[in-house]
PDB file of N, CA and C in Angstrom:
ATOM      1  N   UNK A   1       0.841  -1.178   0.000  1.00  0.00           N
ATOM      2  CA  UNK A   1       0.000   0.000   0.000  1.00  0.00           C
ATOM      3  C   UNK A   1       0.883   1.237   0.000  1.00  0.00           C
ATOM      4  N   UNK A   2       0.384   2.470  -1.000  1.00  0.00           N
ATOM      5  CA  UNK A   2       1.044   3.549  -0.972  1.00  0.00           C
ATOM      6  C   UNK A   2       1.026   4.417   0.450  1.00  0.00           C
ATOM      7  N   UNK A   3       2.147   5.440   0.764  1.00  0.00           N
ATOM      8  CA  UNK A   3       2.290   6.037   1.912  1.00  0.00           C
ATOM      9  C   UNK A   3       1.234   7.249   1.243  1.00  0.00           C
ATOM     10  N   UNK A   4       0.259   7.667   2.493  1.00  0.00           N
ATOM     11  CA  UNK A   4      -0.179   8.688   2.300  1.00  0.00           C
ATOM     12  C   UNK A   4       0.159   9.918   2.307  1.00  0.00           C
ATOM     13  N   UNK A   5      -0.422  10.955   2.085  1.00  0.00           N
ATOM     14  CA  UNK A   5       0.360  12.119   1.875  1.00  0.00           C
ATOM     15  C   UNK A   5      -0.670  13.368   2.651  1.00  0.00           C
ATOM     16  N   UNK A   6      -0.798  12.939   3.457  1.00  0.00           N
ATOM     17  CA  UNK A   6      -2.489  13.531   4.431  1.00  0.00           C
ATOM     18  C   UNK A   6      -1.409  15.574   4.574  1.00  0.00           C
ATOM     19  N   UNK A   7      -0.247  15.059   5.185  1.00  0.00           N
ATOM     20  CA  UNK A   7       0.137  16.506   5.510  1.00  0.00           C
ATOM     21  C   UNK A   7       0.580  17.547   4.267  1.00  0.00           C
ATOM     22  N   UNK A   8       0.198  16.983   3.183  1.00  0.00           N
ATOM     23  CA  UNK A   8       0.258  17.377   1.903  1.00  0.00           C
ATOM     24  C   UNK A   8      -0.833  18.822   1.509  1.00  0.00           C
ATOM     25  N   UNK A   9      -2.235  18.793   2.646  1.00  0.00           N
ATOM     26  CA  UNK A   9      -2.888  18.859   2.624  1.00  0.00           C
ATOM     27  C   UNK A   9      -3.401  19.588   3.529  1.00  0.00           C
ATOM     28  N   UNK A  10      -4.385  21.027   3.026  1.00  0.00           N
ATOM     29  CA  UNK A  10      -4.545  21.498   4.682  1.00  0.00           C
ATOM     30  C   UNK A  10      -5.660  20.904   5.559  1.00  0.00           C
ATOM     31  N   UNK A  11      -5.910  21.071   6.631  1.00  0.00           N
ATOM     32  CA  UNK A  11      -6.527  20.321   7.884  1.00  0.00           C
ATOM     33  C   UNK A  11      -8.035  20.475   7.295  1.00  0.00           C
ATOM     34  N   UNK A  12      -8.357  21.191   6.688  1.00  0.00           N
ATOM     35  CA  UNK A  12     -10.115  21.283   6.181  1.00  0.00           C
ATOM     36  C   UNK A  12      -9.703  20.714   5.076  1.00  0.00           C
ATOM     37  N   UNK A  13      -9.120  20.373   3.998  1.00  0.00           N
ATOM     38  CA  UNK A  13      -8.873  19.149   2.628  1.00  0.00           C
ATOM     39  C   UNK A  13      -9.024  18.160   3.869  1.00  0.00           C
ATOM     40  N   UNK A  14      -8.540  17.410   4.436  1.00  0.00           N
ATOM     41  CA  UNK A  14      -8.401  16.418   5.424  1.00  0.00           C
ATOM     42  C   UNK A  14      -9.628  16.026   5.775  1.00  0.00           C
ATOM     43  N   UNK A  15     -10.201  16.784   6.456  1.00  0.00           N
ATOM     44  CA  UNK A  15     -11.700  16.442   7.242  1.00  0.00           C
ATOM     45  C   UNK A  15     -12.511  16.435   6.529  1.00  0.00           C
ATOM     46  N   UNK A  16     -12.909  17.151   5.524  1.00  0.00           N
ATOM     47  CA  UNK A  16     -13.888  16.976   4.278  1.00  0.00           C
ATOM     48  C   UNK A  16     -13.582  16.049   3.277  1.00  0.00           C
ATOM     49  N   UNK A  17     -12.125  15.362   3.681  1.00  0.00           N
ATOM     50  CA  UNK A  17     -12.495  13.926   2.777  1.00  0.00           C
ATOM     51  C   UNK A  17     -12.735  12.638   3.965  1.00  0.00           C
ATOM     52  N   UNK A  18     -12.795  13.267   4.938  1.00  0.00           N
ATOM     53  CA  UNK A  18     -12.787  12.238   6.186  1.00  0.00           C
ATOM     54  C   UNK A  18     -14.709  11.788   6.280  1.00  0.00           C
ATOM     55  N   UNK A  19     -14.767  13.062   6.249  1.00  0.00           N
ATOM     56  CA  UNK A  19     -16.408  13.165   6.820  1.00  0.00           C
ATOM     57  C   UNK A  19     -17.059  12.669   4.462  1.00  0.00           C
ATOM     58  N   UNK A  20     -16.411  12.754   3.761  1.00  0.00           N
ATOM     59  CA  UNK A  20     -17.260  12.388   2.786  1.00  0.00           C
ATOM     60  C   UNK A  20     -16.772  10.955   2.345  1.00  0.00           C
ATOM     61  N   UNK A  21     -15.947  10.842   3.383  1.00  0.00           N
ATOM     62  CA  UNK A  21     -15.430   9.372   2.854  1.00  0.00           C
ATOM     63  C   UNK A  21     -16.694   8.788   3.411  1.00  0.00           C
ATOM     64  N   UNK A  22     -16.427   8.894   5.319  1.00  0.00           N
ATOM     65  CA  UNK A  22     -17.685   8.621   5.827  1.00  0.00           C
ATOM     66  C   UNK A  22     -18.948   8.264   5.433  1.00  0.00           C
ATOM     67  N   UNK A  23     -19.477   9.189   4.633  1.00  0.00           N
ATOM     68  CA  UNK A  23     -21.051   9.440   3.947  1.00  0.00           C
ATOM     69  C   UNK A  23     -20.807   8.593   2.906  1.00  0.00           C
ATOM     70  N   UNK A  24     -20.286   8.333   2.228  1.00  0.00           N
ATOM     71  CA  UNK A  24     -20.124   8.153   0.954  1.00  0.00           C
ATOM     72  C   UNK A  24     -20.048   6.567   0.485  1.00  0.00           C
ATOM     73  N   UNK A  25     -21.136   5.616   0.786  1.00  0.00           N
ATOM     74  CA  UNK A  25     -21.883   4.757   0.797  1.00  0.00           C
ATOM     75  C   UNK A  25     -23.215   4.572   0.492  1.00  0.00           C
ATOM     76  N   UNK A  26     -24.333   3.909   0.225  1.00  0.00           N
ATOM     77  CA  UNK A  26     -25.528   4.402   0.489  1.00  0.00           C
ATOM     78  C   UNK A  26     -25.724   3.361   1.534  1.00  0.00           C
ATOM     79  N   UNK A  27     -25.365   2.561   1.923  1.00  0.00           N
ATOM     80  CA  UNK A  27     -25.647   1.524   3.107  1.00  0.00           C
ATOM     81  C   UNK A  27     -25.877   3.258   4.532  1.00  0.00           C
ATOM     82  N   UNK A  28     -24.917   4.079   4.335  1.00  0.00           N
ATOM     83  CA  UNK A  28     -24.465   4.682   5.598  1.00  0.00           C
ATOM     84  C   UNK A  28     -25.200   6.194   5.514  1.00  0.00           C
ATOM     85  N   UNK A  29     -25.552   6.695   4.270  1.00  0.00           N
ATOM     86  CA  UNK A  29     -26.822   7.556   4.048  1.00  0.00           C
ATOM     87  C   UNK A  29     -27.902   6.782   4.318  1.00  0.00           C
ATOM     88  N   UNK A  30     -28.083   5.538   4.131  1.00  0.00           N
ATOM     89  CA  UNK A  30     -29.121   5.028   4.468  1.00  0.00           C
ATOM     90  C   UNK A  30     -29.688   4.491   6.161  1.00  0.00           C
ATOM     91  N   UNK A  31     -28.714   4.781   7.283  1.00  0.00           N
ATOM     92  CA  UNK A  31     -28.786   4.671   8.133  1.00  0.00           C
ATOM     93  C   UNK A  31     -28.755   5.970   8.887  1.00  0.00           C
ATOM     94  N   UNK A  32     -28.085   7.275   8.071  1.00  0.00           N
ATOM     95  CA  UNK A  32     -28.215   8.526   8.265  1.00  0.00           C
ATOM     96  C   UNK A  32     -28.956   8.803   8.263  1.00  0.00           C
ATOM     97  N   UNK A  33     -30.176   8.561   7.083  1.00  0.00           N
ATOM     98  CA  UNK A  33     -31.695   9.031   6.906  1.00  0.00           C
ATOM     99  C   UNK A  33     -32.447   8.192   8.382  1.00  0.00           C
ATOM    100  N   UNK A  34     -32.265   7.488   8.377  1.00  0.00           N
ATOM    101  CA  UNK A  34     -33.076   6.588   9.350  1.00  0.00           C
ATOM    102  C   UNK A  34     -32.885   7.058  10.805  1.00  0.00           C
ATOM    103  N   UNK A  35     -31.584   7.255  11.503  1.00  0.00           N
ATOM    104  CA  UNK A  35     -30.933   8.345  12.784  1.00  0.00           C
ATOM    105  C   UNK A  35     -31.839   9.567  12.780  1.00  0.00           C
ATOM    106  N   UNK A  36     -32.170  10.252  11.729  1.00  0.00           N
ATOM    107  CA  UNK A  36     -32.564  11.609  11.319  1.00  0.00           C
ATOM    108  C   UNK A  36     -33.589  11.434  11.549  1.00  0.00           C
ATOM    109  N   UNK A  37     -34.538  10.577  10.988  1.00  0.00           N
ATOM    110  CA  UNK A  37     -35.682   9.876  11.016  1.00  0.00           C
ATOM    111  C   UNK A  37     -36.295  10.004  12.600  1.00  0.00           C
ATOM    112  N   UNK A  38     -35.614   8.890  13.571  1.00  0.00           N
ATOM    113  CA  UNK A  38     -36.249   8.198  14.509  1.00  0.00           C
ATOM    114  C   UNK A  38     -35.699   9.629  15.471  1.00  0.00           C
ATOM    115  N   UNK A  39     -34.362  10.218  15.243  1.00  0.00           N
ATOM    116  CA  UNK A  39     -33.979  10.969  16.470  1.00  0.00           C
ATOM    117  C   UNK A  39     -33.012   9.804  17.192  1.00  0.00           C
ATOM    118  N   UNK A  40     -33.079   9.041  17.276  1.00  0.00           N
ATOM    119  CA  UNK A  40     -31.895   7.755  18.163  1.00  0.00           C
ATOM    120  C   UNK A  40     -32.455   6.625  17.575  1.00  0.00           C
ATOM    121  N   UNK A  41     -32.230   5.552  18.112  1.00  0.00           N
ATOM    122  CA  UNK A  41     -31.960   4.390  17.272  1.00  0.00           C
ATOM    123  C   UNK A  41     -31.114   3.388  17.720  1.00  0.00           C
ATOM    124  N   UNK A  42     -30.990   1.709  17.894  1.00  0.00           N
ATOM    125  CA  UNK A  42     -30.522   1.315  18.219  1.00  0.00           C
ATOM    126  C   UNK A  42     -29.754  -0.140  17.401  1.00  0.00           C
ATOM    127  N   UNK A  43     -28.498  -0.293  17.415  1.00  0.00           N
ATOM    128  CA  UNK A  43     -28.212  -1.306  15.976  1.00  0.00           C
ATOM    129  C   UNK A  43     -29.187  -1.850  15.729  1.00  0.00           C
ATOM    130  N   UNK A  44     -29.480  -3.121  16.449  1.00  0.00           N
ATOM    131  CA  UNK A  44     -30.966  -4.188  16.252  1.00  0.00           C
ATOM    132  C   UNK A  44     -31.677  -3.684  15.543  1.00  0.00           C
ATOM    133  N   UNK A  45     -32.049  -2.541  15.935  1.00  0.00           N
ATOM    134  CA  UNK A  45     -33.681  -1.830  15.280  1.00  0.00           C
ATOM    135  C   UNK A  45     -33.372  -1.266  13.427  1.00  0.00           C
ATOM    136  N   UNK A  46     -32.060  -1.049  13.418  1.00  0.00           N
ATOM    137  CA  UNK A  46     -30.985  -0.549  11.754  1.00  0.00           C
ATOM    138  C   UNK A  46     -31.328  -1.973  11.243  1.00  0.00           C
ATOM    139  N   UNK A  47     -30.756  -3.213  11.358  1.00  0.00           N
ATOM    140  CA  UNK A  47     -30.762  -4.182  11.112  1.00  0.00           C
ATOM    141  C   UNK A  47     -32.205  -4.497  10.554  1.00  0.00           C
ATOM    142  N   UNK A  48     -33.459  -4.275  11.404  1.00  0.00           N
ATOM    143  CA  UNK A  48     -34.867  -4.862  10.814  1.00  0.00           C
ATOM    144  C   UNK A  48     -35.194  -3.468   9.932  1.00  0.00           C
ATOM    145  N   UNK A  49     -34.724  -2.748   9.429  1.00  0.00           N
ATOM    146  CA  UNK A  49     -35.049  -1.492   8.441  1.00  0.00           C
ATOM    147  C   UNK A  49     -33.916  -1.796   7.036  1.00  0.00           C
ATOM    148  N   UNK A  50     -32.683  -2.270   7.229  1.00  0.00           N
ATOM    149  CA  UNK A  50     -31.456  -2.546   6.183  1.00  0.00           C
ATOM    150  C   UNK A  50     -31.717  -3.480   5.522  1.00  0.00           C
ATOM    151  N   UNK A  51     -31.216  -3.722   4.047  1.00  0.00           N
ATOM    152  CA  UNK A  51     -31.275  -5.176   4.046  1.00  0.00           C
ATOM    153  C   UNK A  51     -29.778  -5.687   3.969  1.00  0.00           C
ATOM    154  N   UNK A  52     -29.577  -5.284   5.173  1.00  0.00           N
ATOM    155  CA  UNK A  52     -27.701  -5.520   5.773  1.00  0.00           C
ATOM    156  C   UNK A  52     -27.574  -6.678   6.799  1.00  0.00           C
ATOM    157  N   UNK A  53     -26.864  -7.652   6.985  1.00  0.00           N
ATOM    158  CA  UNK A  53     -26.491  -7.993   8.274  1.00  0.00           C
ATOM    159  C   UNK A  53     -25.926  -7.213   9.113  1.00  0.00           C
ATOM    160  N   UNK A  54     -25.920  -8.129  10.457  1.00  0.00           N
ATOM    161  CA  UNK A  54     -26.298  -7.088  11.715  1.00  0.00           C
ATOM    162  C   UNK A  54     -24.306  -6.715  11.728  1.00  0.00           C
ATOM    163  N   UNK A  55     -23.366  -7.807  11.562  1.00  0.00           N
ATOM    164  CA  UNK A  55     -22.111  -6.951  11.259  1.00  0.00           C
ATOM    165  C   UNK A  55     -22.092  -6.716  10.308  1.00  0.00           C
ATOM    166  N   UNK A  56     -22.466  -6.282   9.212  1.00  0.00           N
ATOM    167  CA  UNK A  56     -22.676  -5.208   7.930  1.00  0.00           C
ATOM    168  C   UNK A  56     -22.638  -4.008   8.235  1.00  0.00           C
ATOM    169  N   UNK A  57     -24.328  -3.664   9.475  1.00  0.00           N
ATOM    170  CA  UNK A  57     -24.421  -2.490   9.978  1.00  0.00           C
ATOM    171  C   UNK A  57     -23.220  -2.156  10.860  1.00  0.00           C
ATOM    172  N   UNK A  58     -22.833  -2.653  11.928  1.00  0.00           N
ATOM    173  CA  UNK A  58     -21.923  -2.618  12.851  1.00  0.00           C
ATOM    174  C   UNK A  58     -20.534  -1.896  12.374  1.00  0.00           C
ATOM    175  N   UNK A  59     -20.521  -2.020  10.941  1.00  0.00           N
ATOM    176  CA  UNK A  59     -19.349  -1.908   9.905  1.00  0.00           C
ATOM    177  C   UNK A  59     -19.164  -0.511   9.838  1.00  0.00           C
ATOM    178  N   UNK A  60     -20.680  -0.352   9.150  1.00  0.00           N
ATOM    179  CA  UNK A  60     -20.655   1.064   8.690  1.00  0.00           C
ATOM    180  C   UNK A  60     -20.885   1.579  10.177  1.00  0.00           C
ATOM    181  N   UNK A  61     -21.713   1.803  10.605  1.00  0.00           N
ATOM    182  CA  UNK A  61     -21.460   2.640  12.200  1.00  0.00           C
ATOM    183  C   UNK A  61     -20.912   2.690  12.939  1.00  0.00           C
ATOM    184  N   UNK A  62     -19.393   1.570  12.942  1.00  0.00           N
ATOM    185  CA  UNK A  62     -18.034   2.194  13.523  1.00  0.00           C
ATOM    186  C   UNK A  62     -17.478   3.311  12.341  1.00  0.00           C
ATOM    187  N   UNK A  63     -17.404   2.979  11.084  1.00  0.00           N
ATOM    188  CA  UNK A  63     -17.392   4.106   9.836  1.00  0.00           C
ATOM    189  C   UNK A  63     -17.704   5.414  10.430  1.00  0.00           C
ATOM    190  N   UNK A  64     -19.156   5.555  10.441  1.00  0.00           N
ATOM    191  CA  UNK A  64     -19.410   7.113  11.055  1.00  0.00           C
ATOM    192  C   UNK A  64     -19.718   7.874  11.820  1.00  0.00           C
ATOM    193  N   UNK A  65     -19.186   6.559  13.136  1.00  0.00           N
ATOM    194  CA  UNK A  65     -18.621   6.647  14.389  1.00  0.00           C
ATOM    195  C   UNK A  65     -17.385   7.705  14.764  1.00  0.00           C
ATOM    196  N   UNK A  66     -16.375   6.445  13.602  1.00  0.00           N
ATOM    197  CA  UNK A  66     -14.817   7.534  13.743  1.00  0.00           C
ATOM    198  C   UNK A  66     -14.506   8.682  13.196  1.00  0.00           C
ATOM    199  N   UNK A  67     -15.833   8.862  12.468  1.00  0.00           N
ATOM    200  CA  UNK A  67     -15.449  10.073  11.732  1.00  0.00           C
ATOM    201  C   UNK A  67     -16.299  11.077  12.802  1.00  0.00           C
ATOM    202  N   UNK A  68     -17.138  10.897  13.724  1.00  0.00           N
ATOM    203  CA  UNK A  68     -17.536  12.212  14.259  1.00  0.00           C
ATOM    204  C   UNK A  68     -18.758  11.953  13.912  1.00  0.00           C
ATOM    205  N   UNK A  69     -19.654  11.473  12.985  1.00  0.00           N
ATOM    206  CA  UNK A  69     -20.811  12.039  12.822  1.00  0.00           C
ATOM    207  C   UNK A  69     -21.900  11.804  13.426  1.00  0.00           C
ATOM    208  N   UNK A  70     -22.125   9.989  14.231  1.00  0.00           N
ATOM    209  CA  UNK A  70     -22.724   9.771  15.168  1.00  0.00           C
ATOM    210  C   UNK A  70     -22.073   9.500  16.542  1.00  0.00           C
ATOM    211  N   UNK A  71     -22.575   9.281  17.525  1.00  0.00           N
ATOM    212  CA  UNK A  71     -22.799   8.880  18.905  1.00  0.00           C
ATOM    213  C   UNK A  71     -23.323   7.810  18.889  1.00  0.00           C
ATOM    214  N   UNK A  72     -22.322   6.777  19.965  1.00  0.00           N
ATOM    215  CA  UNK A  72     -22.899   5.612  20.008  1.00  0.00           C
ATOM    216  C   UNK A  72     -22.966   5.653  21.829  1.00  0.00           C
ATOM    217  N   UNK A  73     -24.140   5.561  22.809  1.00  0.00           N
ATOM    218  CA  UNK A  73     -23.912   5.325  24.456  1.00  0.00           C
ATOM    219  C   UNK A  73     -24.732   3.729  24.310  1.00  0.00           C
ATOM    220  N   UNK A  74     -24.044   3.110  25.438  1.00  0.00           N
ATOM    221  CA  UNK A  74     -24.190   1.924  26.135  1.00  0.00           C
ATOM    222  C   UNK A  74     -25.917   2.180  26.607  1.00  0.00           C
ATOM    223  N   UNK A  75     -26.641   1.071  26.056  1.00  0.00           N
ATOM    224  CA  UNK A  75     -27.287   1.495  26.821  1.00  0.00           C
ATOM    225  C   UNK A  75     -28.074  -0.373  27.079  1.00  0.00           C
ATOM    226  N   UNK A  76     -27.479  -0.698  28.505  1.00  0.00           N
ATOM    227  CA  UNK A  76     -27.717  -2.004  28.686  1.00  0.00           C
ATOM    228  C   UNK A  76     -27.197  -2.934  27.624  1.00  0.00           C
ATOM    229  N   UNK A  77     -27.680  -3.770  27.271  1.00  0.00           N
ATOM    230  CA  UNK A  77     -26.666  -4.613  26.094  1.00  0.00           C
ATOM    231  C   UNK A  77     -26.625  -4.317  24.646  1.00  0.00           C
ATOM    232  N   UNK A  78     -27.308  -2.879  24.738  1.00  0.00           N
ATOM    233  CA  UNK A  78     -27.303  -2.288  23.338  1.00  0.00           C
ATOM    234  C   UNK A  78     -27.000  -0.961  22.942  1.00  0.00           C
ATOM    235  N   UNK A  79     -26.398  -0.607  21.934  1.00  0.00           N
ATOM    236  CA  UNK A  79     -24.937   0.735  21.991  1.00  0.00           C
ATOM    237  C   UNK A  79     -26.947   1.952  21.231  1.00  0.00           C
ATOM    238  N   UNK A  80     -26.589   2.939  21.697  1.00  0.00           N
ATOM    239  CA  UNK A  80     -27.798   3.699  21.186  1.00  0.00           C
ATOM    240  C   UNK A  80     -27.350   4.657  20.630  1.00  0.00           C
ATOM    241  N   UNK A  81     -27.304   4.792  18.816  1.00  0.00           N
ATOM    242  CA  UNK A  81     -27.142   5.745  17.889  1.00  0.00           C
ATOM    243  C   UNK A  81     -27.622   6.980  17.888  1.00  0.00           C
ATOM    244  N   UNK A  82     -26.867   8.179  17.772  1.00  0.00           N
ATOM    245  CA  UNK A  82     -27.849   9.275  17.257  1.00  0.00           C
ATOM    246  C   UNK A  82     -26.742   9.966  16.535  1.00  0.00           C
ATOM    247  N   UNK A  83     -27.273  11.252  15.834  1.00  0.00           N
ATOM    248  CA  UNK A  83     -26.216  11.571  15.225  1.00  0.00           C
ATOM    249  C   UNK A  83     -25.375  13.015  15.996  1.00  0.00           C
ATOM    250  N   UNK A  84     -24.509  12.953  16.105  1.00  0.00           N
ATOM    251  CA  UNK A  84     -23.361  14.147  16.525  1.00  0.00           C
ATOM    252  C   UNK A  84     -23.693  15.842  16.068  1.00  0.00           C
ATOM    253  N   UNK A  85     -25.195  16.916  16.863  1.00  0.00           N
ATOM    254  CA  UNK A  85     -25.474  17.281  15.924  1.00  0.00           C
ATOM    255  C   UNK A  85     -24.124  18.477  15.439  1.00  0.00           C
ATOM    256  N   UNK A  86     -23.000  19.144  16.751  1.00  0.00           N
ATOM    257  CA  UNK A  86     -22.006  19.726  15.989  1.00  0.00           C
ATOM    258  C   UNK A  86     -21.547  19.094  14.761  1.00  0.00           C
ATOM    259  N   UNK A  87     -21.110  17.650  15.096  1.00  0.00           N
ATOM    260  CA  UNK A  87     -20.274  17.662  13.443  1.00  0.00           C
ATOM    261  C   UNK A  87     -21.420  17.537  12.372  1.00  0.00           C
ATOM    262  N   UNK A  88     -22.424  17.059  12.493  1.00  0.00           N
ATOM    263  CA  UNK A  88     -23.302  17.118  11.693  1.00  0.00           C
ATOM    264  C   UNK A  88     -23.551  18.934  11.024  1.00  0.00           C
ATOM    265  N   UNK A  89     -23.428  19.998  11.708  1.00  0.00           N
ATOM    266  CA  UNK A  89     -23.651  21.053  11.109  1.00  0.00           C
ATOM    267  C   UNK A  89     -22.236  21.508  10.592  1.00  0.00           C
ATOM    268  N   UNK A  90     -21.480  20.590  11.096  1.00  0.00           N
ATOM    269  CA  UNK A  90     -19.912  21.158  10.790  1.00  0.00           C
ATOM    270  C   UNK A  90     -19.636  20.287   9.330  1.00  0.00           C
ATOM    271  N   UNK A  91     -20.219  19.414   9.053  1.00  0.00           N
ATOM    272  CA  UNK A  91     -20.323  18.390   7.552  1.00  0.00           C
ATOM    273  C   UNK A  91     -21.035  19.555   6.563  1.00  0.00           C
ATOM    274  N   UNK A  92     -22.579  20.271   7.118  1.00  0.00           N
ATOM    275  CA  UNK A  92     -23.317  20.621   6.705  1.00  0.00           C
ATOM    276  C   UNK A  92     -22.689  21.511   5.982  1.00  0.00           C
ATOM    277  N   UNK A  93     -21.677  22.446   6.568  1.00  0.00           N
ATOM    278  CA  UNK A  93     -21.248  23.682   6.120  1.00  0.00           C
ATOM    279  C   UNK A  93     -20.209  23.916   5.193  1.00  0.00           C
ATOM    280  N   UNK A  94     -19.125  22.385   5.441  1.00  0.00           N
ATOM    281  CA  UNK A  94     -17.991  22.117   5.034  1.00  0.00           C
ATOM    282  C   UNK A  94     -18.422  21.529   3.548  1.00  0.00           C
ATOM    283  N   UNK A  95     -19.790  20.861   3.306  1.00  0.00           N
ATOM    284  CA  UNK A  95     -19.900  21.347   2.272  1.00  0.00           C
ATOM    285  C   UNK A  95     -20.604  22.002   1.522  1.00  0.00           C
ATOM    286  N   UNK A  96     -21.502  23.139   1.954  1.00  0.00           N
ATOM    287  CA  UNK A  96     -21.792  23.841   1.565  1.00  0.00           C
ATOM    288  C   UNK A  96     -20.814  24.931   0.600  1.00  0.00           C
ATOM    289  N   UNK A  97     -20.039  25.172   1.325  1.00  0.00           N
ATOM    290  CA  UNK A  97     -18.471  25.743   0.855  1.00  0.00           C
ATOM    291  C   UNK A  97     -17.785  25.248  -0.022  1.00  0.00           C
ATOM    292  N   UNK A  98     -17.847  23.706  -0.127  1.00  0.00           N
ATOM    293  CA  UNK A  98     -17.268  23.252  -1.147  1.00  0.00           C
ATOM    294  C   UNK A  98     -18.057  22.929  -2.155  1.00  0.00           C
ATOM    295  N   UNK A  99     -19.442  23.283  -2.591  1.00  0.00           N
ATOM    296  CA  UNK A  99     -20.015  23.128  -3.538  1.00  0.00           C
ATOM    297  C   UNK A  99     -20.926  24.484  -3.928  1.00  0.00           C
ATOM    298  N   UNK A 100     -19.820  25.474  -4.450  1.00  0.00           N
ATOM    299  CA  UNK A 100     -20.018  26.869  -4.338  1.00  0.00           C
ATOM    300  C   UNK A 100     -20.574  26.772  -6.113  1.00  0.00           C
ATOM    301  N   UNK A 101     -20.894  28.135  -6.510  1.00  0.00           N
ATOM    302  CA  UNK A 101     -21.300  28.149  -7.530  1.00  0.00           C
ATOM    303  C   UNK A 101     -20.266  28.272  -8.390  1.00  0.00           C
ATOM    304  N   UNK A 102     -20.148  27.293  -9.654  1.00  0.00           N
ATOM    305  CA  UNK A 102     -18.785  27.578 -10.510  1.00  0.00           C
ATOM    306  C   UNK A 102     -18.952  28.610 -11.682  1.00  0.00           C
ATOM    307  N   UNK A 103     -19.324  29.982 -11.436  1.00  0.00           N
ATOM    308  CA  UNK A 103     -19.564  31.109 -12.629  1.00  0.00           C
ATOM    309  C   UNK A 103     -18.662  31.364 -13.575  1.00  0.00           C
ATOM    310  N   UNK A 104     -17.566  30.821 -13.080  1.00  0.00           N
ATOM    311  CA  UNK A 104     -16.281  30.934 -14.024  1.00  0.00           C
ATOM    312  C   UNK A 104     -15.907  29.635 -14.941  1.00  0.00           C
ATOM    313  N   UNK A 105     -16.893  28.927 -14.798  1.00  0.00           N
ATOM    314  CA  UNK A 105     -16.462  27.318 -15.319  1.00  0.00           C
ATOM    315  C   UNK A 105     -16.287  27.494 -16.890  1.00  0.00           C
ATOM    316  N   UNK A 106     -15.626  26.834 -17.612  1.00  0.00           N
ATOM    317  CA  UNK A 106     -15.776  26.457 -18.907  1.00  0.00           C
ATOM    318  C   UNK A 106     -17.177  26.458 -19.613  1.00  0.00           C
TER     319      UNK A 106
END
């Protein structure tokens, strides 16, 4: 595997490919919509809405776990999802910015 080149790069290039790497599934928009949906949420309950296995889901929601975008708390023998709403408005904005109007395009 090639060495990355992350410091190549400034700290907002970095996180906006972190947080769209994140998203950038539909298994994990599709569990985004559903978080958004219910307000919290719990794996089990992702699982009877996906047509994922239950480590399928588990997969993607350590995915956009590490990136910041949800919250996972213990809650008895089951971890309870919601989504992170700072980074969630901090995704919101990061790309808003990056999908500016191109008036100068070709």
């Amino acid at each position: 595997m090639g060495i990355t080149k992350h410091e190549l790069f400034t700290t907002a290039q970095n996180r906006l490919a972190e947080l769209a790497r994140a998203i950038g599934h539909p298994a994990r928009i599709a569990i985004l919509q559903e978080l958004l949906r219910r307000q919290t949420c719990i794996c089990g309950d992702l699982v009877d809405v996906l047509p994922l296995s239950q480590a399928t889901v588990s997969q993607h929601l350590k995915a956009l776990k590490n990136a910041g975008i949800i919250q996972g708390n213990i809650s008895g023998a089951s971890i309870c999802y919601c989504i992170d709403p700072v980074v969630w408005q901090e995704t919101g904005e990061m790309l808003e910015k990056f999908f500016i109007d191109p008036k100068n395009c070709c």
